[in-house]
Protein backbone atom coordinates (compact mmCIF):
# COMPACT_ATOMS: atom_id res chain seq x y z
CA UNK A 1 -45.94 -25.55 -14.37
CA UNK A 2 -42.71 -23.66 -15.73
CA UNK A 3 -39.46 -25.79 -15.59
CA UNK A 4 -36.69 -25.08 -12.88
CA UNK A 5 -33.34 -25.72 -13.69
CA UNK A 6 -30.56 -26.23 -11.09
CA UNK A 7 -28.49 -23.37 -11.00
CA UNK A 8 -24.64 -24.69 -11.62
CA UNK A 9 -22.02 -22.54 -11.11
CA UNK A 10 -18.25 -22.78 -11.84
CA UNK A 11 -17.18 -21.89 -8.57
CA UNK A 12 -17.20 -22.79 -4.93
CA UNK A 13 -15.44 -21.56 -1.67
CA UNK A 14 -14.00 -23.98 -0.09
CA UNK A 15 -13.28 -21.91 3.58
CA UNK A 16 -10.60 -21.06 5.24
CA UNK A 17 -8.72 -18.22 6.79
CA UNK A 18 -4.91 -17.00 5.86
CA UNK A 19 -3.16 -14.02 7.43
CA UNK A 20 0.45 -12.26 7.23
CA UNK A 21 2.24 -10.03 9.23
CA UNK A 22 5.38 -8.22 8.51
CA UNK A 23 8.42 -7.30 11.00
CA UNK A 24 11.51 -5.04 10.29
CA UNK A 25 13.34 -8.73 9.45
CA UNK A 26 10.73 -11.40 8.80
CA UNK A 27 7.65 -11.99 7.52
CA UNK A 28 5.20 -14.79 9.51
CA UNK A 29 2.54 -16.03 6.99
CA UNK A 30 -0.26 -18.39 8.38
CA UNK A 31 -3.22 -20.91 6.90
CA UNK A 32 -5.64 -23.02 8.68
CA UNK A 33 -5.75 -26.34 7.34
CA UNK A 34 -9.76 -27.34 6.71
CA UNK A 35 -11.11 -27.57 3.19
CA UNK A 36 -14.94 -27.91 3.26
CA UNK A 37 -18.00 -27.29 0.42
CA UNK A 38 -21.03 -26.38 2.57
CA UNK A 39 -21.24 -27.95 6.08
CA UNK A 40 -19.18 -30.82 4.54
CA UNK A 41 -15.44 -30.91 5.41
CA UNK A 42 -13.39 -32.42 2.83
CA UNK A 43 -10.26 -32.88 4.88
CA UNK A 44 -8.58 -31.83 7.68
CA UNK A 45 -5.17 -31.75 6.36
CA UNK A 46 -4.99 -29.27 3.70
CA UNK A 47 -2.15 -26.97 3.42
CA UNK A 48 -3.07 -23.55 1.82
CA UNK A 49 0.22 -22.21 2.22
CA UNK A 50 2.68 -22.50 -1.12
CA UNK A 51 6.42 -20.95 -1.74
CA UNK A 52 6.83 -19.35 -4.84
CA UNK A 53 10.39 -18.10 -4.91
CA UNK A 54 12.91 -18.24 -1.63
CA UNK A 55 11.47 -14.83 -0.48
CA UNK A 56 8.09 -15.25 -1.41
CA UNK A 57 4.88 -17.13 0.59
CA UNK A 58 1.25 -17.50 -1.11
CA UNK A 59 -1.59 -18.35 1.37
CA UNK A 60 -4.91 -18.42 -0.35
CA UNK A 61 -8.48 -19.15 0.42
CA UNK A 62 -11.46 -19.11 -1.92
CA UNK A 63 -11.49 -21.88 -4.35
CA UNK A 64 -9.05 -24.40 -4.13
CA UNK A 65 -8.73 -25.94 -7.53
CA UNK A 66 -8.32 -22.19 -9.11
CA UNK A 67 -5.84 -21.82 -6.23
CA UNK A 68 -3.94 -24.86 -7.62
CA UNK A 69 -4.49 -23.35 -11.02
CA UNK A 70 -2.77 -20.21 -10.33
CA UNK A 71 0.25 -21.62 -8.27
CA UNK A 72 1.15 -23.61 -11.36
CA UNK A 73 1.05 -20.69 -13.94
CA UNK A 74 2.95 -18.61 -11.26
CA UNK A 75 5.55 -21.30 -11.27
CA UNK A 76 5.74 -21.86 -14.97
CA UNK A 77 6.16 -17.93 -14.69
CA UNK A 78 8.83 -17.71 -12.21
CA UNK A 79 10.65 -20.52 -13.94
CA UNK A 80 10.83 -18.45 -16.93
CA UNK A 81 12.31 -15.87 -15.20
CA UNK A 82 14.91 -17.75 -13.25
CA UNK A 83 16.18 -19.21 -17.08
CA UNK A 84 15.88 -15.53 -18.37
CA UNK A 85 17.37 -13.72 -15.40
CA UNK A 86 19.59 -16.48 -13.26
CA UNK A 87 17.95 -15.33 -10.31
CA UNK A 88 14.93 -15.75 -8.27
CA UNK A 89 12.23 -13.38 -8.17
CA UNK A 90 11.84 -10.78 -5.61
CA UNK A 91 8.61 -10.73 -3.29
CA UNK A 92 7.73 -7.25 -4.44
CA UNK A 93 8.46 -8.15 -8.41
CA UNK A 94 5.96 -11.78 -7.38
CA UNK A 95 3.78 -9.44 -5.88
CA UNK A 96 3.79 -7.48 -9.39
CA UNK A 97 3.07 -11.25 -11.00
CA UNK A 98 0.26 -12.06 -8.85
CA UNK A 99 -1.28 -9.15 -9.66
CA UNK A 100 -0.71 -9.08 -13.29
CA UNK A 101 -2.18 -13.27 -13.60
CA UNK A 102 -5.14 -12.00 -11.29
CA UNK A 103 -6.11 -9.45 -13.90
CA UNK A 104 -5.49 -11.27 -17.04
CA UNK A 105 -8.53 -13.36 -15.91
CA UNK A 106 -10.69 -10.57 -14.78
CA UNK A 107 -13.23 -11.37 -17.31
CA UNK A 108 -13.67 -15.05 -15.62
CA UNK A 109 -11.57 -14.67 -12.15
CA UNK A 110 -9.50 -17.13 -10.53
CA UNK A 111 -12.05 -17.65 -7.41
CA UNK A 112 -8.96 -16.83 -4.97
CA UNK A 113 -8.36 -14.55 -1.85
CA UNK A 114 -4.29 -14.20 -1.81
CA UNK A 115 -1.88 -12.82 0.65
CA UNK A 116 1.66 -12.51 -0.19
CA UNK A 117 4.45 -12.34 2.43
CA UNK A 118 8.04 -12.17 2.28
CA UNK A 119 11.30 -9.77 2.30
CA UNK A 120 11.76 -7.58 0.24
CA UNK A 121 15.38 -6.44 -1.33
CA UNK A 122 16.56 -4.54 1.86
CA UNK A 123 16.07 -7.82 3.92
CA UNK A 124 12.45 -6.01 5.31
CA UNK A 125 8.99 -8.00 5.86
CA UNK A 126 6.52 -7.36 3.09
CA UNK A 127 2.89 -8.26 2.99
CA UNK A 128 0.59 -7.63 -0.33
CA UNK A 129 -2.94 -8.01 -0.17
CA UNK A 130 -5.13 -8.87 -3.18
CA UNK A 131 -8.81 -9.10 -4.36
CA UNK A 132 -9.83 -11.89 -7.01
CA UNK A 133 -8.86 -9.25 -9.67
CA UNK A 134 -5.62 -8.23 -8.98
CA UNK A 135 -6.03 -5.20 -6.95
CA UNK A 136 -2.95 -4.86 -4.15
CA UNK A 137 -1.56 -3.11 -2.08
CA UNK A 138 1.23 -3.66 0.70
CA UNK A 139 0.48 -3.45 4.05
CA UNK A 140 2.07 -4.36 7.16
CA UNK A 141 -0.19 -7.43 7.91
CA UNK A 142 -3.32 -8.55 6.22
CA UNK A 143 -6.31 -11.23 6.62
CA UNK A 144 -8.19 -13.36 3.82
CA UNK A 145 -10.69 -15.86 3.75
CA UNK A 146 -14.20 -17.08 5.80
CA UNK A 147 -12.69 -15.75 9.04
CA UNK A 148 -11.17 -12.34 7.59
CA UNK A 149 -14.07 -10.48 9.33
CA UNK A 150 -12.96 -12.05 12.43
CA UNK A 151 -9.37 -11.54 12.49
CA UNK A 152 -8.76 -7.71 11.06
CA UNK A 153 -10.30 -5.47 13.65
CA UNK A 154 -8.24 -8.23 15.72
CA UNK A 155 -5.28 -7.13 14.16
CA UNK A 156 -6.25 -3.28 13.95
CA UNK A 157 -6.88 -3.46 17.47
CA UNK A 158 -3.62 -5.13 18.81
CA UNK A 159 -1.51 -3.71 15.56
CA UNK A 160 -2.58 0.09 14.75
CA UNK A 161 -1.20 0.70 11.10
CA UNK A 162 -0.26 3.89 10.75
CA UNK A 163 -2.58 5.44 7.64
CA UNK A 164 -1.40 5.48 4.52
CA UNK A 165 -2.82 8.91 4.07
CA UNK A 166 -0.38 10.31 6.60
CA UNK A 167 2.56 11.85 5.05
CA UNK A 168 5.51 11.95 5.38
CA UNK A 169 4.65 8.24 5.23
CA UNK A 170 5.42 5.68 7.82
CA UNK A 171 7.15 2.16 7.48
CA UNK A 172 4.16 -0.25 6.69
CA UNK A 173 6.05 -2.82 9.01
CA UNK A 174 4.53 -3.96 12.85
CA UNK A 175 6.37 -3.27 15.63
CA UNK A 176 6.19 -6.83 17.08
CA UNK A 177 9.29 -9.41 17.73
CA UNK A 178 9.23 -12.28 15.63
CA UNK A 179 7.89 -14.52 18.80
CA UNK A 180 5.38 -11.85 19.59
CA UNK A 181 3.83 -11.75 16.04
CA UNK A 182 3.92 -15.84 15.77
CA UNK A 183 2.05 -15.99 19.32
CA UNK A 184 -0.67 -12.95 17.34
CA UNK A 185 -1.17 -15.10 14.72
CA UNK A 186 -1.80 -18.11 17.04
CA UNK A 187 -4.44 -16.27 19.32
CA UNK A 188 -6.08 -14.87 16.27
CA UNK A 189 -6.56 -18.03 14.57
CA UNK A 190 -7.91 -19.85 18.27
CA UNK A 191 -10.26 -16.92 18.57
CA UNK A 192 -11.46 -17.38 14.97
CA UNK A 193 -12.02 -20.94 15.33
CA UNK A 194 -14.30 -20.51 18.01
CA UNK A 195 -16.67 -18.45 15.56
CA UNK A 196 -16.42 -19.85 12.26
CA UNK A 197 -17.34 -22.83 11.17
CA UNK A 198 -15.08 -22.81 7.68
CA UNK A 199 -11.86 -22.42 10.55
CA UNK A 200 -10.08 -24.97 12.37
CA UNK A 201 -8.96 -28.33 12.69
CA UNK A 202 -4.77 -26.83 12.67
CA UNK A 203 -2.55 -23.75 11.78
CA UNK A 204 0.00 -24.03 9.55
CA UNK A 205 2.38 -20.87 10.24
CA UNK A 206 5.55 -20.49 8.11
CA UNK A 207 8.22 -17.93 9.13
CA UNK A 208 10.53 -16.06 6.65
CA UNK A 209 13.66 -14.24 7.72
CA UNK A 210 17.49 -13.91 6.88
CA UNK A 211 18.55 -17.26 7.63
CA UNK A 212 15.61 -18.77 5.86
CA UNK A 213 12.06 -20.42 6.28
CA UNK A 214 10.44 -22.49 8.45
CA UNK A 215 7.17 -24.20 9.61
CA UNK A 216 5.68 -24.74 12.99
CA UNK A 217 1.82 -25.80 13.44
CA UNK A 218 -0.58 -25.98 16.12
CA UNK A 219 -3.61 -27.96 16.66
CA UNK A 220 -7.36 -25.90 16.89
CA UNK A 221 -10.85 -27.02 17.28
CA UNK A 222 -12.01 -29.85 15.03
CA UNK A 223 -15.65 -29.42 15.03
């Protein structure tokens, strides 16, 4: 009888769904607030939403404790740059970071699913989308995590980005009002509560614009 060993692995997703969306002069980034392993939830409560400089929003799903690990080399990072520059980092230069970290660990990836959202230098709504690598690109809203599947024809649908083969190229920015995009996100994560399992519990949605940041939340479906 041959021997089976138990295959271990380094990583595990933990669940959970973050989205962005940018405006002409904000940026609304969003997080449910469930961490589970399997059908196991670990807690209700956890926020998957972290601020890296005063313009610039991480929300990440995938594995949390490489999640943690990469916040904390990003802020090492940007503090190095605030004693070397005496400023904070833009969102498009974090964005340039994020990317960079991601794909110094390519050979054994942090096991995270990032979406970056803030303004940019002009005061305009940015959103950068990443794989585990370090692959981005900005876009004018973006989806991550267990429910991703769920939420971005959601977002095509209501949304329309204009292609970024077109050219002369068009403003990667939504047309939405601040309220209108805030009450998107909220229908989006309801709807993708309701079909995945990894999703729910409450919606952490923080809103960037030119007098500064804030948080509002709303309860979803705890089972």
């Amino acid at each position: 009888m041959t021997k089976k060993h138990a295959n271990w692995s380094p990583y595990d997703n933990n669940g959970g769904s973050c989205v962005a969306i940018a405006g002409a002069d904000y940026c609304v980034i969003a997080a449910d607030t469930r961490m589970s392993t399997g059908y196991n939830i670990l807690t209700r409560d956890y926020s998957k939403i972290s601020q890296l400089a005063d313009k610039a929003v991480m929300a990440s799903s995938g594995f949390q404790a490489d999640v943690k690990a990469l916040q904390k080399a990003l802020s090492a990072k940007h503090l190095i740059y605030q004693h070397q520059h005496n400023k904070q980092m833009s969102c498009p230069a974090m964005a340039q970071l994020l990317s960079n970290t991601l794909y110094y660990k390519r050979f054994f990836p942090y096991y995270a699913f990032n979406v970056l959202g803030g303004l940019d230098n002009e005061g305009k709504g940015c959103v950068f989308t990443y794989d585990a690598v370090g692959s981005y690109e900005r876009v004018g809203y973006s989806a991550q995590g267990s429910g991703s599947t769920l939420i971005i024809p959601f977002l095509d649908n209501q949304l329309k980005s204009p292609s970024p083969l077109l050219l002369p190229a068009k403003d990667a920015v939504t047309p939405l009002s601040e309220t209108e995009a805030i009450d998107l996100v909220k229908t989006v994560f309801a709807s993708a509560t309701e079909r995945d399992i990894y999703t729910g519990d409450k919606v952490e949605i923080v809103i960037l614009n030119a007098s500064g940041m804030r948080r509002e939340y709303m309860e979803l479906r705890k089972d």
